[in-house]
Protein backbone atom coordinates (compact mmCIF):
# COMPACT_ATOMS: atom_id res chain seq x y z
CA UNK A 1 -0.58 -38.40 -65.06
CA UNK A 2 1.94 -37.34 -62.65
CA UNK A 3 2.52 -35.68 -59.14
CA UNK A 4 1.41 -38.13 -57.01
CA UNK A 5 2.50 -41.04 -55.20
CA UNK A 6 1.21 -43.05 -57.93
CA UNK A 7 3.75 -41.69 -60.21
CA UNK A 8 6.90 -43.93 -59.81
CA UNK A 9 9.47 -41.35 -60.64
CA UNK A 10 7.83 -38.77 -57.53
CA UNK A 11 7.92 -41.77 -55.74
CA UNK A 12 11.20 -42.52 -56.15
CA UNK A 13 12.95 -39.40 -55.62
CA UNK A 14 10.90 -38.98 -52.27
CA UNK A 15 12.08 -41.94 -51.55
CA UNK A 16 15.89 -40.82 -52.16
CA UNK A 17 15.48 -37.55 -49.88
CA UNK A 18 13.74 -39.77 -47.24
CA UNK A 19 17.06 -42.23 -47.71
CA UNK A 20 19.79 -39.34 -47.94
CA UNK A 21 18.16 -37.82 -44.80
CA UNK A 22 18.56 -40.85 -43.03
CA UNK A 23 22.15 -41.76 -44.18
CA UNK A 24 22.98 -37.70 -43.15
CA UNK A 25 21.87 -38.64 -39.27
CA UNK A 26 23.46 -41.19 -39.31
CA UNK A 27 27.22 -40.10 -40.74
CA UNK A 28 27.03 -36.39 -38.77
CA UNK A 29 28.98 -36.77 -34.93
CA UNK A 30 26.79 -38.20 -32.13
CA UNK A 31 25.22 -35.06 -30.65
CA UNK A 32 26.73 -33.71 -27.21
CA UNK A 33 25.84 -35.23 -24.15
CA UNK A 34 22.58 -33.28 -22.09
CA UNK A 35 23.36 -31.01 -19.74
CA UNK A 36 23.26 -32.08 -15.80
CA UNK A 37 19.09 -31.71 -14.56
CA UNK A 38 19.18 -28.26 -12.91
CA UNK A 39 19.31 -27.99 -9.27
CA UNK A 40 15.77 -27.44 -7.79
CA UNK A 41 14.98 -23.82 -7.45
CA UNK A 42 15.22 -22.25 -3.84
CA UNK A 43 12.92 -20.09 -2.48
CA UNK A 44 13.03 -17.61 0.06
CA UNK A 45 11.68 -18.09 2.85
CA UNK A 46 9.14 -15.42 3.66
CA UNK A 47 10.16 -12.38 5.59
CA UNK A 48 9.51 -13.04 10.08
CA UNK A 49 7.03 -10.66 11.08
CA UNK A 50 9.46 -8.35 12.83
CA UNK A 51 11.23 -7.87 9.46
CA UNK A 52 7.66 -6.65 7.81
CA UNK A 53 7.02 -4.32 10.04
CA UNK A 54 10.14 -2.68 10.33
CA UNK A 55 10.53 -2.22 6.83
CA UNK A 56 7.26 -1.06 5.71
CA UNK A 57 7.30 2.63 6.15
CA UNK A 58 10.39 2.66 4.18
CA UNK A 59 9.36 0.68 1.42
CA UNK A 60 5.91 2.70 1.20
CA UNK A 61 7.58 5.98 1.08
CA UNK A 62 10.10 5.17 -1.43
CA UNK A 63 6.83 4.05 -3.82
CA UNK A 64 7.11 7.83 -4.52
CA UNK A 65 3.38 8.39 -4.07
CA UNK A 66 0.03 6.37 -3.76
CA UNK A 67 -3.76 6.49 -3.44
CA UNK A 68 -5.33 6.45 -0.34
CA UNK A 69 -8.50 6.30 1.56
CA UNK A 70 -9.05 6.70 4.78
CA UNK A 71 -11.66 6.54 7.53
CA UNK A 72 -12.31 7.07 11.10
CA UNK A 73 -15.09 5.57 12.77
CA UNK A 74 -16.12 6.57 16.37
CA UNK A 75 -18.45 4.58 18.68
CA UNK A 76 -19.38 5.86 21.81
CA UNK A 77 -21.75 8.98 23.29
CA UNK A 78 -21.21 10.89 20.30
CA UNK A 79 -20.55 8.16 17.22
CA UNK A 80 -19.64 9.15 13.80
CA UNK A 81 -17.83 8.22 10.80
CA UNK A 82 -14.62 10.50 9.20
CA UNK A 83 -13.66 9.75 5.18
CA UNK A 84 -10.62 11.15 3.59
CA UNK A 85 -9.58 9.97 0.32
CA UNK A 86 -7.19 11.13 -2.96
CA UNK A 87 -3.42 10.99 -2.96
CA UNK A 88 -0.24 11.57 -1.53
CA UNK A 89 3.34 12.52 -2.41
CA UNK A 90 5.46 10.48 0.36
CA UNK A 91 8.91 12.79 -1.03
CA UNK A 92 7.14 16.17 -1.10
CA UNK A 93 4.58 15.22 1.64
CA UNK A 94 1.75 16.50 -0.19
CA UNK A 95 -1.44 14.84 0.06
CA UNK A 96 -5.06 16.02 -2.18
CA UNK A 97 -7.94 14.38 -1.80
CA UNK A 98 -11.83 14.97 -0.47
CA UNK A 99 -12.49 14.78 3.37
CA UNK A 100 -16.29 13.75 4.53
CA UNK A 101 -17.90 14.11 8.00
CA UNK A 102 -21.01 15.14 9.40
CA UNK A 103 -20.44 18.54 8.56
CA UNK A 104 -20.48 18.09 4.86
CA UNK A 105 -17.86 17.33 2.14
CA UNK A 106 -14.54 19.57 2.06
CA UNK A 107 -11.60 19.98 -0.43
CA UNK A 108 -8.13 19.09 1.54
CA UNK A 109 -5.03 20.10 0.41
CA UNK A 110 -2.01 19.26 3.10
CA UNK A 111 1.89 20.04 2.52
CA UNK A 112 4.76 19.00 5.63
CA UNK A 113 3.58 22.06 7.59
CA UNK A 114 -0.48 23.15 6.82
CA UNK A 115 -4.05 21.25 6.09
CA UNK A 116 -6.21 22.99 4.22
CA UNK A 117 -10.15 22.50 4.18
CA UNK A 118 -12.73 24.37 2.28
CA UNK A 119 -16.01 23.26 2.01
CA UNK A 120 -17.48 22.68 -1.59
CA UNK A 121 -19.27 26.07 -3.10
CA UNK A 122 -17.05 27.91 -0.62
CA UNK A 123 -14.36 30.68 -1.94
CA UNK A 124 -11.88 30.43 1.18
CA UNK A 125 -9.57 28.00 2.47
CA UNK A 126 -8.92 26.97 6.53
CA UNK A 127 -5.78 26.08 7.29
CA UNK A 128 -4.72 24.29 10.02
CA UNK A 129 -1.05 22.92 11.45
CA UNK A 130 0.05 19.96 10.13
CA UNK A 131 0.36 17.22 12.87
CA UNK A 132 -2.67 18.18 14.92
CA UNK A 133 -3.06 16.07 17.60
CA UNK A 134 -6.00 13.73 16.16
CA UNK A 135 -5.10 14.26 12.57
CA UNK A 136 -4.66 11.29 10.22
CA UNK A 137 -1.82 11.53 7.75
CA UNK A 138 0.59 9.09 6.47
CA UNK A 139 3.60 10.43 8.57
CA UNK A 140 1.22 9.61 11.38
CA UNK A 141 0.43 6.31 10.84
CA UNK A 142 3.82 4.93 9.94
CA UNK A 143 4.70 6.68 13.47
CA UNK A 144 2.68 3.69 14.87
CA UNK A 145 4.90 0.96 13.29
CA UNK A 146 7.90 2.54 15.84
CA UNK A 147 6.15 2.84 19.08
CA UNK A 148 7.23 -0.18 21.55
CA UNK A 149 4.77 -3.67 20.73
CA UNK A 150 3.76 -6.96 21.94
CA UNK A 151 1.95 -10.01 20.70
CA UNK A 152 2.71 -9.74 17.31
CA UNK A 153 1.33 -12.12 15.62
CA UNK A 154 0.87 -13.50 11.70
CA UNK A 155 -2.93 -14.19 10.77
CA UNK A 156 -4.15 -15.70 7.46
CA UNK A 157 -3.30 -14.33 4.62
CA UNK A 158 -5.92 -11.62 3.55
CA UNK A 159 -6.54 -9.30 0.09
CA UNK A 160 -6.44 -5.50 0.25
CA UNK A 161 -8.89 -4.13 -2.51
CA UNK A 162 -8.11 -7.54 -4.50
CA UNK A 163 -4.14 -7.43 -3.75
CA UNK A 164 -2.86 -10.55 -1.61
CA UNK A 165 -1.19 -9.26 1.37
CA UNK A 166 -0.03 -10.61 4.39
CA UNK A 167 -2.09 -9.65 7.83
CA UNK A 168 -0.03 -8.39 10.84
CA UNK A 169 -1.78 -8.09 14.46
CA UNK A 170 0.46 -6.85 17.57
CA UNK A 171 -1.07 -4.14 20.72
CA UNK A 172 1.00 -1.06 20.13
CA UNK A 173 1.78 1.36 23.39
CA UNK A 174 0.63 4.99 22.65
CA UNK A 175 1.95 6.29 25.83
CA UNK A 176 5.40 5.88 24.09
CA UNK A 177 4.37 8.71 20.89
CA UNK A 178 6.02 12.09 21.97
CA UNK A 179 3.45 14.36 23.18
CA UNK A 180 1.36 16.51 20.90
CA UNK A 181 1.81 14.31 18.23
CA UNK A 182 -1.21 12.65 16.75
CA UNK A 183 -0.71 9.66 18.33
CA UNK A 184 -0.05 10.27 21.58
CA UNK A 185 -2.66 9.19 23.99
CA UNK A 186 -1.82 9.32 28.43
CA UNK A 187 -3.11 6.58 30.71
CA UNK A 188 -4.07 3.88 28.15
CA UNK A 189 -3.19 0.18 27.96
CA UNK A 190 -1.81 -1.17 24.67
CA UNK A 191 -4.19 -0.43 22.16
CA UNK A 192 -4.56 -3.09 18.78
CA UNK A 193 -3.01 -2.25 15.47
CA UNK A 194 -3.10 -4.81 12.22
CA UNK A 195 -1.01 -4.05 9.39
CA UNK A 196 -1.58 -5.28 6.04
CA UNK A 197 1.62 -5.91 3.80
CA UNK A 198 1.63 -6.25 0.04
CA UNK A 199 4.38 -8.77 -1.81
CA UNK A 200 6.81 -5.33 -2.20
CA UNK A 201 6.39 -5.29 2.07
CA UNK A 202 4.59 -1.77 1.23
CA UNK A 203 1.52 -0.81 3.69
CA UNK A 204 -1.52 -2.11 1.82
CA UNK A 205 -3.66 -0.78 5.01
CA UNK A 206 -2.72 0.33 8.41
CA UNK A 207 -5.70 0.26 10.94
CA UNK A 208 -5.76 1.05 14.96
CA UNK A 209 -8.41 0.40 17.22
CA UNK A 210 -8.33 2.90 20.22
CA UNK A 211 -10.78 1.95 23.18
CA UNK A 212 -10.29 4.78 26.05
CA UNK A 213 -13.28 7.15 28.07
CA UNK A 214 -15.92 5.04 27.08
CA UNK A 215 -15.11 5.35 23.13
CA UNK A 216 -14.21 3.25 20.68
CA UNK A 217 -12.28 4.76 17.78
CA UNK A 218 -11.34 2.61 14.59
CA UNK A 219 -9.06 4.60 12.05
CA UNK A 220 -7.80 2.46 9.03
CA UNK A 221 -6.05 4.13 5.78
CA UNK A 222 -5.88 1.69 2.66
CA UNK A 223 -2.82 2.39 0.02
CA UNK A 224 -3.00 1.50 -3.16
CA UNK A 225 -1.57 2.05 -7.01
CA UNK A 226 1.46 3.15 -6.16
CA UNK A 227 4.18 4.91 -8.05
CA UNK A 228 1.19 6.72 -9.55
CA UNK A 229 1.89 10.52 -11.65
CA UNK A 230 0.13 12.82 -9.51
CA UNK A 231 -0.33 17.10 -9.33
CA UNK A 232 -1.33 18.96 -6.31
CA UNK A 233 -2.47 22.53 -6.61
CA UNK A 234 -1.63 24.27 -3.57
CA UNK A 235 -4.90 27.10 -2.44
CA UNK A 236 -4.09 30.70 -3.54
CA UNK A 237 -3.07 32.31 -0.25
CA UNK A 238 -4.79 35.19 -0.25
CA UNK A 239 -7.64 32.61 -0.02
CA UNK A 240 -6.22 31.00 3.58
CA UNK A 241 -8.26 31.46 6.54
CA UNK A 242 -6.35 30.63 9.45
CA UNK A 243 -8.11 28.42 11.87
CA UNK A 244 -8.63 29.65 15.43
CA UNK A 245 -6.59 28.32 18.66
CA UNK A 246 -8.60 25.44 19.99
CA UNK A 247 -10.71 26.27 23.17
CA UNK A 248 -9.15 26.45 26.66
């Protein structure tokens, strides 16, 4: 029988590779000497507060375009709650989405100079200026991250609809937004802003507590998938209704 161990002539020449293998180490050049142990890798130290915040407009907008939802939520005399959510083109400054209040639920369709609203089952569109005071937008809230601050301060890191981000607190002065602007509120002491930062230093959520007349208004906006292919659809004009001059 043959093809096993058992068979001294197998054995033998497995033997003779095992010995030629051997004898081949040991007549080829020693090998070359190891490389030096790398050096320890540095890391970065993490961006100073400061930094975040006066970068994170910049790196939001040049995502291209995001999701985002919104809300306001007023407590006071006459409480109520304010949802806006869909998407936004930071370089066009479009933004399409759903808007929900007391009222009822509305199509919104914004572009740098006109909102649009129509209300579900409704034919015609309102349009009102972009950058009415009270209006939340994106160019609005990053406005916040310019007006003069104190206390800023880093709390513990936090997670923005399951992204890690780091948490931002400071009292931002309103008085200092030009007037007319959304922002701009007379008379007021600081009011507190947090801002939320993903790992790109993008705004992962922006959120403003405003205390004044015996209200309390909370507005936070959440951003989120960035970079994201989006179409807006901009209402047929002959559709536009525009809205009436506010009272007074």
């Amino acid at each position: 029988m043959g093809g096993g161990w058992h068979d001294p002539h197998v054995r033998g020449a497995r033997i003779l590779l095992v010995v030629a293998a051997v004898l081949t180490a040991c007549s080829a050049p020693p090998p070359p000497p190891l490389p030096p142990p790398a050096a320890p890798a540095t890391t970065t130290a993490p961006a100073p507060p400061e930094v975040l915040v006066a970068g994170a407009a910049a790196a939001t907008l040049a995502a291209g375009t995001a999701r985002f939802w919104a809300s306001t939520v007023i407590a006071g005399p006459a409480p109520g709650t304010i949802v806006m959510h869909g998407v936004v083109d930071f370089a066009r400054q479009l933004t399409q989405g759903e808007l929900t209040t007391a009222d009822g639920v509305f199509r919104i369709v914004g572009d740098a100079t006109t909102s649009y609203t129509q209300p579900y089952g409704v034919d015609g569109w309102l349009a009102v200026p972009a950058g009415s005071p009270g209006e939340l937008t994106p160019a609005s809230q990053f406005e916040l991250l310019t007006l003069p601050m104190t206390e800023l301060r880093e709390l513990a890191p936090a997670e923005v609809r399951g992204t890690p981000v780091r948490h931002l607190a400071m009292l931002v002065d309103l008085t200092a937004a030009p007037p007319g602007t959304p922002d701009a509120e007379a008379g007021i002491p600081p009011q507190p802003l947090e801002l939320f930062v993903d790992a790109a230093g993008r705004v992962a959520r922006l959120q403003i507590t405003i205390t004044a007349d015996g209200e309390t208004v909370t507005a936070s906006c959440d951003y989120y998938e960035f970079g994201l292919p989006i179409s807006v659809r901009m209402p047929d004009p002959a559709l536009v209704i525009p809205a009436p001059p506010p009272p007074g």
